[in-house]
N, C-alpha and C. Protein backbone atom coordinates (compact mmCIF):
# COMPACT_ATOMS: atom_id res chain seq x y z
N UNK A 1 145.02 7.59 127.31
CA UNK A 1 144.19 6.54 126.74
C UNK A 1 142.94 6.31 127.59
N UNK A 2 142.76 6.74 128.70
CA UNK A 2 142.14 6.45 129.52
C UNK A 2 140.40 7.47 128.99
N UNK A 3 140.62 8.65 128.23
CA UNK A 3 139.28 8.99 127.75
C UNK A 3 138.78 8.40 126.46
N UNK A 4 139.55 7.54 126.25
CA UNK A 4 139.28 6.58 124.63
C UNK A 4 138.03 5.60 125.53
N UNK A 5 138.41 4.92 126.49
CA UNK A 5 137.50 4.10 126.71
C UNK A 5 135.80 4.24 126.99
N UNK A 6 135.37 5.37 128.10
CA UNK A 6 134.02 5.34 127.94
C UNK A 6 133.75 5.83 126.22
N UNK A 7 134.44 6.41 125.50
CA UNK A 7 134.00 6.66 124.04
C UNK A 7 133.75 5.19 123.39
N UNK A 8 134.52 5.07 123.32
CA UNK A 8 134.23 3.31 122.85
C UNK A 8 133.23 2.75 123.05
N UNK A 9 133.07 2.37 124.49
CA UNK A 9 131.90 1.74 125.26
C UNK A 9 130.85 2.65 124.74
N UNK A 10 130.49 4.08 124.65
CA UNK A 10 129.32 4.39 124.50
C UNK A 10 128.91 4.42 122.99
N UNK A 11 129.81 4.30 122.43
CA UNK A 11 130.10 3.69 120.52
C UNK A 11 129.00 2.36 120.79
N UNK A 12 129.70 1.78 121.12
CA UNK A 12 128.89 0.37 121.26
C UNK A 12 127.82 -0.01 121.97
N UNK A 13 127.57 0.79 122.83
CA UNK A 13 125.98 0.41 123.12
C UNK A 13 124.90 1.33 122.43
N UNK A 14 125.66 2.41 121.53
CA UNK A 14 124.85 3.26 120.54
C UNK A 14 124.12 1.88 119.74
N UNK A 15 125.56 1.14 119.04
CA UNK A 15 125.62 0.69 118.23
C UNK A 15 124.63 -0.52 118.50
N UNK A 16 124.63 -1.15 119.34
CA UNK A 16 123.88 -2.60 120.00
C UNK A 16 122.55 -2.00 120.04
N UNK A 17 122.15 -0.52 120.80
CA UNK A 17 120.58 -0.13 120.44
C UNK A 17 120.28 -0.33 118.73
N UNK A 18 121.15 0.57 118.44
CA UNK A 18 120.01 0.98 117.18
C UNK A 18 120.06 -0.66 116.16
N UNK A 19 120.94 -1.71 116.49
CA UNK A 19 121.22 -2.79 115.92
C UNK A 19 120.03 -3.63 116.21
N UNK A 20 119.64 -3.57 117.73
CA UNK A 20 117.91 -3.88 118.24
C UNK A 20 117.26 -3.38 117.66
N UNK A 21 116.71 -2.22 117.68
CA UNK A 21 115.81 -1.51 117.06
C UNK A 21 115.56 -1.95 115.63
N UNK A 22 116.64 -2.19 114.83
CA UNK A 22 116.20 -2.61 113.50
C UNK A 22 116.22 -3.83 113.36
N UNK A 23 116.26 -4.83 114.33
CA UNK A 23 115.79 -5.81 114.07
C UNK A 23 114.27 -6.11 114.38
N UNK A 24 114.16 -5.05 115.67
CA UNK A 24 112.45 -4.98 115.78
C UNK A 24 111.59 -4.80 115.13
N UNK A 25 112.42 -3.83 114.11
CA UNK A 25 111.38 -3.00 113.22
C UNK A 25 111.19 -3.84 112.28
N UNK A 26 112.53 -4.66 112.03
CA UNK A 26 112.38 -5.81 110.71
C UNK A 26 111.89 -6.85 111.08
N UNK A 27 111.38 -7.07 112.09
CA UNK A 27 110.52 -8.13 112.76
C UNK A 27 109.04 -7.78 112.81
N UNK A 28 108.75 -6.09 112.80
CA UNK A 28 107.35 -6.02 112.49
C UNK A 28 106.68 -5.72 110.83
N UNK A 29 108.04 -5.41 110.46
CA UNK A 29 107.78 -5.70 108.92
C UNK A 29 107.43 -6.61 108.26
N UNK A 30 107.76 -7.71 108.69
CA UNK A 30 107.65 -9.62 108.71
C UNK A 30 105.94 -9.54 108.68
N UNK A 31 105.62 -9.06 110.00
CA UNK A 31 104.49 -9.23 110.08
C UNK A 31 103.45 -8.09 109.39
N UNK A 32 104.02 -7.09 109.05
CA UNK A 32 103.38 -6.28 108.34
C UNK A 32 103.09 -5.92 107.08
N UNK A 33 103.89 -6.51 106.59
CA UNK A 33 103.86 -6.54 104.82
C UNK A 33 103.46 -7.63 104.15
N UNK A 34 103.28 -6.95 103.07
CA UNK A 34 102.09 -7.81 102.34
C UNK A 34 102.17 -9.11 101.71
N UNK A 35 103.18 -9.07 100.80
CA UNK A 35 103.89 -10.23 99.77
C UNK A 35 104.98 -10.57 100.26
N UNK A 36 105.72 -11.93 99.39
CA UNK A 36 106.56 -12.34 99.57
C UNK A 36 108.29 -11.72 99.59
N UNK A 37 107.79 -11.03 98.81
CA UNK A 37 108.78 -10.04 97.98
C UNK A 37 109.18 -8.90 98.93
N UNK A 38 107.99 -8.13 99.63
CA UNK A 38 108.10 -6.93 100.44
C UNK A 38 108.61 -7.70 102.33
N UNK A 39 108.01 -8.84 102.04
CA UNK A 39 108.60 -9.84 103.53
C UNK A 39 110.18 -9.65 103.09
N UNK A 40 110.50 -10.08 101.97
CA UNK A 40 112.06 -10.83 101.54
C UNK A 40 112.90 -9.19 101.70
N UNK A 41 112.61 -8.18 101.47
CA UNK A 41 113.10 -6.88 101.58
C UNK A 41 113.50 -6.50 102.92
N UNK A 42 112.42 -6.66 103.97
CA UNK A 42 112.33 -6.20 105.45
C UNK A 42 113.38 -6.97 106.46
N UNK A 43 113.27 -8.72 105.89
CA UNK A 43 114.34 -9.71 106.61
C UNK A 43 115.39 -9.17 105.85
N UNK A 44 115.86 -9.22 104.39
CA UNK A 44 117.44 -8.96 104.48
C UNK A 44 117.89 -7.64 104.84
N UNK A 45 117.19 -6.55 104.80
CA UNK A 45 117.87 -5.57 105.57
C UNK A 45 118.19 -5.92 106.82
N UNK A 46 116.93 -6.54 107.57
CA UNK A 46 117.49 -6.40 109.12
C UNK A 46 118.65 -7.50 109.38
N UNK A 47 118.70 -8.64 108.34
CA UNK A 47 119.75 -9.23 108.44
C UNK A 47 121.37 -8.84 108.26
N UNK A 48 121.04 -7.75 107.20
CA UNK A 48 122.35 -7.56 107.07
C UNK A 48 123.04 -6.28 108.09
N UNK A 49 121.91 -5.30 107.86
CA UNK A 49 122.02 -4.46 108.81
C UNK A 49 121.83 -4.53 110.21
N UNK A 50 120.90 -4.77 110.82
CA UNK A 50 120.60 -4.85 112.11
C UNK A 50 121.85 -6.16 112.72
N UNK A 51 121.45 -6.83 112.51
CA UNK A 51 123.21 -7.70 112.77
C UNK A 51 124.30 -7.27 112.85
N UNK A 52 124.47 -6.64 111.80
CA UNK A 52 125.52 -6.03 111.49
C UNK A 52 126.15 -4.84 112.39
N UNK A 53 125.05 -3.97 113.10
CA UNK A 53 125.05 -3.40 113.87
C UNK A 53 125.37 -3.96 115.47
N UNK A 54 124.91 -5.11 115.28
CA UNK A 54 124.93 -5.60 116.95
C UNK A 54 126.47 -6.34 116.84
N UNK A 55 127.29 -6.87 115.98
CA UNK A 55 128.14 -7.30 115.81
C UNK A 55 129.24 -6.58 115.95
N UNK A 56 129.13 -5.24 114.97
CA UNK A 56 130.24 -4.10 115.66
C UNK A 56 130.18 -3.75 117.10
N UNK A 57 128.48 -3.49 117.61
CA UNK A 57 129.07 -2.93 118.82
C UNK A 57 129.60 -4.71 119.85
N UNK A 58 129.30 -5.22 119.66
CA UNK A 58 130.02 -6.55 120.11
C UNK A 58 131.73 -6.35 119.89
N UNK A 59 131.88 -6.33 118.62
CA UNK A 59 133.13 -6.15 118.10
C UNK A 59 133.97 -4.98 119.63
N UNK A 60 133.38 -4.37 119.15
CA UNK A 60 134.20 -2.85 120.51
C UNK A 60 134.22 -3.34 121.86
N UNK A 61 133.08 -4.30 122.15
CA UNK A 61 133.33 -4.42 123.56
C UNK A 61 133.76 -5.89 123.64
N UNK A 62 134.23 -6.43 122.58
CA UNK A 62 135.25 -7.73 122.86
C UNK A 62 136.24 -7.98 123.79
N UNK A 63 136.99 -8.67 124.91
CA UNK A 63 137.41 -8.22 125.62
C UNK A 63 139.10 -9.05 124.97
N UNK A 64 139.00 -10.01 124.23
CA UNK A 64 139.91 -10.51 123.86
C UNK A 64 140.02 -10.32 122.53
N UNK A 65 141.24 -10.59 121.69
CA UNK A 65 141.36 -11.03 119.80
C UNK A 65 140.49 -11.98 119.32
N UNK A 66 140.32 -12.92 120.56
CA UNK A 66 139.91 -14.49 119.53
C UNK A 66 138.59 -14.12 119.46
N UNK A 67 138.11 -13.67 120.69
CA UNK A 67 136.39 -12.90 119.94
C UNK A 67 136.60 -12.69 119.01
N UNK A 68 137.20 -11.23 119.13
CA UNK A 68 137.58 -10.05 117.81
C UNK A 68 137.53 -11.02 116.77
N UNK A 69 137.88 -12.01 116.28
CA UNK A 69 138.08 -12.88 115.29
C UNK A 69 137.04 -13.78 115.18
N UNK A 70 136.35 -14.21 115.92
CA UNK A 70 135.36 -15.32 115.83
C UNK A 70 134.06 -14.23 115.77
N UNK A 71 134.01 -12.91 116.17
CA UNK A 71 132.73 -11.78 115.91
C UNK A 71 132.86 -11.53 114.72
N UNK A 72 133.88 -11.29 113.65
CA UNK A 72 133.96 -11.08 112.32
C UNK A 72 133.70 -12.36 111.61
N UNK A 73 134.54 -13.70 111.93
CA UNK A 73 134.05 -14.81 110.95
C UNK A 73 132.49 -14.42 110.92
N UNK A 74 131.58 -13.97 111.93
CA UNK A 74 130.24 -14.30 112.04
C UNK A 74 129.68 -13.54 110.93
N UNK A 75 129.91 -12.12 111.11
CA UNK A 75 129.74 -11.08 110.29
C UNK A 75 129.78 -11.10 108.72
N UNK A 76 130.84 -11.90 108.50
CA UNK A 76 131.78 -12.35 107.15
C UNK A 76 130.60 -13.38 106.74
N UNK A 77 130.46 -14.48 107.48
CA UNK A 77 129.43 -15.77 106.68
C UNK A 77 127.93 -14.93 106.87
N UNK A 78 127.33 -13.79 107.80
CA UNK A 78 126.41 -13.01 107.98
C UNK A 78 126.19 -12.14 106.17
N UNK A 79 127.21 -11.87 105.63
CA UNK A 79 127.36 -10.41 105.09
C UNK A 79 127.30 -11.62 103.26
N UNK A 80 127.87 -12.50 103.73
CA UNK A 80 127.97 -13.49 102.59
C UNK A 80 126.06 -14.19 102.54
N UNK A 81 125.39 -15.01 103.19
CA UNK A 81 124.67 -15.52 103.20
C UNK A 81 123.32 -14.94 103.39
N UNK A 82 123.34 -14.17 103.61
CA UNK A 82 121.91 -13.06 104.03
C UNK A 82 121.49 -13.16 102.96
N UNK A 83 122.21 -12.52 101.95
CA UNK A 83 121.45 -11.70 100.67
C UNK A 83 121.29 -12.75 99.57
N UNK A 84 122.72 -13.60 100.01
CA UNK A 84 122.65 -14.91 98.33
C UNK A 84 121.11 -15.61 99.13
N UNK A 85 120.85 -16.09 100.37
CA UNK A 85 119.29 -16.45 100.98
C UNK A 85 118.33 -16.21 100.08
N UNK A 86 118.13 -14.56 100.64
CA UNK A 86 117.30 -13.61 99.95
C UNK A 86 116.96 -13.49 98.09
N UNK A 87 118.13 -13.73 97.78
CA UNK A 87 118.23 -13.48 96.45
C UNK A 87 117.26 -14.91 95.73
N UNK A 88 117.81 -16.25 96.17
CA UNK A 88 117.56 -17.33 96.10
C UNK A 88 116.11 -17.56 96.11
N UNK A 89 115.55 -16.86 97.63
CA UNK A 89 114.15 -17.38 97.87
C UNK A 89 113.00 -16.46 96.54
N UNK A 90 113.64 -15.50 96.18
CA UNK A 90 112.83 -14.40 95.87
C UNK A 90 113.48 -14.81 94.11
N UNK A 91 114.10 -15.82 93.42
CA UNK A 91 113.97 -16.62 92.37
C UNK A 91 113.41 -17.57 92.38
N UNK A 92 113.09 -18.31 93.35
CA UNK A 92 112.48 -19.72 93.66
C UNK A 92 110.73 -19.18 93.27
N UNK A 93 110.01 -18.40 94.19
CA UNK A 93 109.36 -17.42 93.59
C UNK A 93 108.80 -16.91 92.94
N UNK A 94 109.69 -16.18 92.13
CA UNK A 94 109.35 -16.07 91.01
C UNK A 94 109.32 -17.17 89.88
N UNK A 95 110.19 -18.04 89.63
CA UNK A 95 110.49 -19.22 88.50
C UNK A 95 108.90 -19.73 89.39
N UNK A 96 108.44 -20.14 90.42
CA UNK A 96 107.04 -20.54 90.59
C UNK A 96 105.65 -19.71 90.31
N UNK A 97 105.95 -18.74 90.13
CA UNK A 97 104.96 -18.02 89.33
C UNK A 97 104.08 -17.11 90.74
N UNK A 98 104.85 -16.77 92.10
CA UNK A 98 104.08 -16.28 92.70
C UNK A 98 104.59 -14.48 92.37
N UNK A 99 103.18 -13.82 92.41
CA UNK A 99 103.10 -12.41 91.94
C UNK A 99 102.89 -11.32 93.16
N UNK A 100 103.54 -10.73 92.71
CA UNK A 100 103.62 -9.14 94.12
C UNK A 100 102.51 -8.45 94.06
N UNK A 101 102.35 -7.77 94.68
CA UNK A 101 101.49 -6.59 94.95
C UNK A 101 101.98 -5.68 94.10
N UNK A 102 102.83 -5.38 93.60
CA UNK A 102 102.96 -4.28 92.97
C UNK A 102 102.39 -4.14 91.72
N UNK A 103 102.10 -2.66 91.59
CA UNK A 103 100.85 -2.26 90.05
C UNK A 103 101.57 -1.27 89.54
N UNK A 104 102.03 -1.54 88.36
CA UNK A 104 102.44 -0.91 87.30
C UNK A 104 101.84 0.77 87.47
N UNK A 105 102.49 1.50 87.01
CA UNK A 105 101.84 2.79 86.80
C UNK A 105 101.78 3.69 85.77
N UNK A 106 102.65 2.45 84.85
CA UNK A 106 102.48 2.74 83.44
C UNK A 106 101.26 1.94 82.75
N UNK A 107 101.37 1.11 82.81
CA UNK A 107 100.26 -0.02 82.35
C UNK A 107 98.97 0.59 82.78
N UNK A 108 97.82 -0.06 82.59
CA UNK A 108 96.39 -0.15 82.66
C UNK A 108 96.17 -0.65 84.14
N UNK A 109 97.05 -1.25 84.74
CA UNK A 109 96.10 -1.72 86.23
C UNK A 109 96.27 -0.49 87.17
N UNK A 110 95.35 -0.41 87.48
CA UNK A 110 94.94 0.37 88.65
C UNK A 110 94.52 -0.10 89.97
């Protein structure tokens, strides 16, 4: 059992980088994109994903259960609330009449 462990450990700080990384990236997306709509795309990925990522490798290097258990409730209300957010803000939104960037490419606008 003893070569299970650096595997693990290096599982999880794979996992904790690339879980940073996409939250960075979904943090310069924030600031990089255009509309409301293409903002609302960039946060729930990195919410669901990039979290999601830092949570497993958390998960692996838990040192007790009750983590183990209180890192998943997180994950669980994470995996639940991100997207119904997302979904919500990006009807609010729309029922207000704000319009995307996006141009048809069937239609006439160019």
């Amino acid at each position: 059992m003893t070569w299970a462990a650096p595997l693990i450990e290096a599982i999880a700080y794979i996992s904790l980088g690339l879980g940073s990384l996409g939250v960075m990236i979904g943090a310069l997306g924030l600031l990089r994109l255009g509309d409301i709509y293409q903002r609302m795309h960039g946060s729930g990925i990195v919410d669901t994903g990039g979290a999601g990522l830092i949570l497993f490798g958390l998960l692996l290097l838990s040192p007790d259960w009750t983590v183990s258990v209180r890192l998943l409730l997180i994950g669980f209300i994470l995996g639940i609330t991100g997207p119904t957010a997302t979904h919500a803000i990006a009807r609010a939104a729309r029922v207000s009449g704000v319009e995307g960037q996006m141009k048809s490419k069937q239609g006439g606008d160019t």
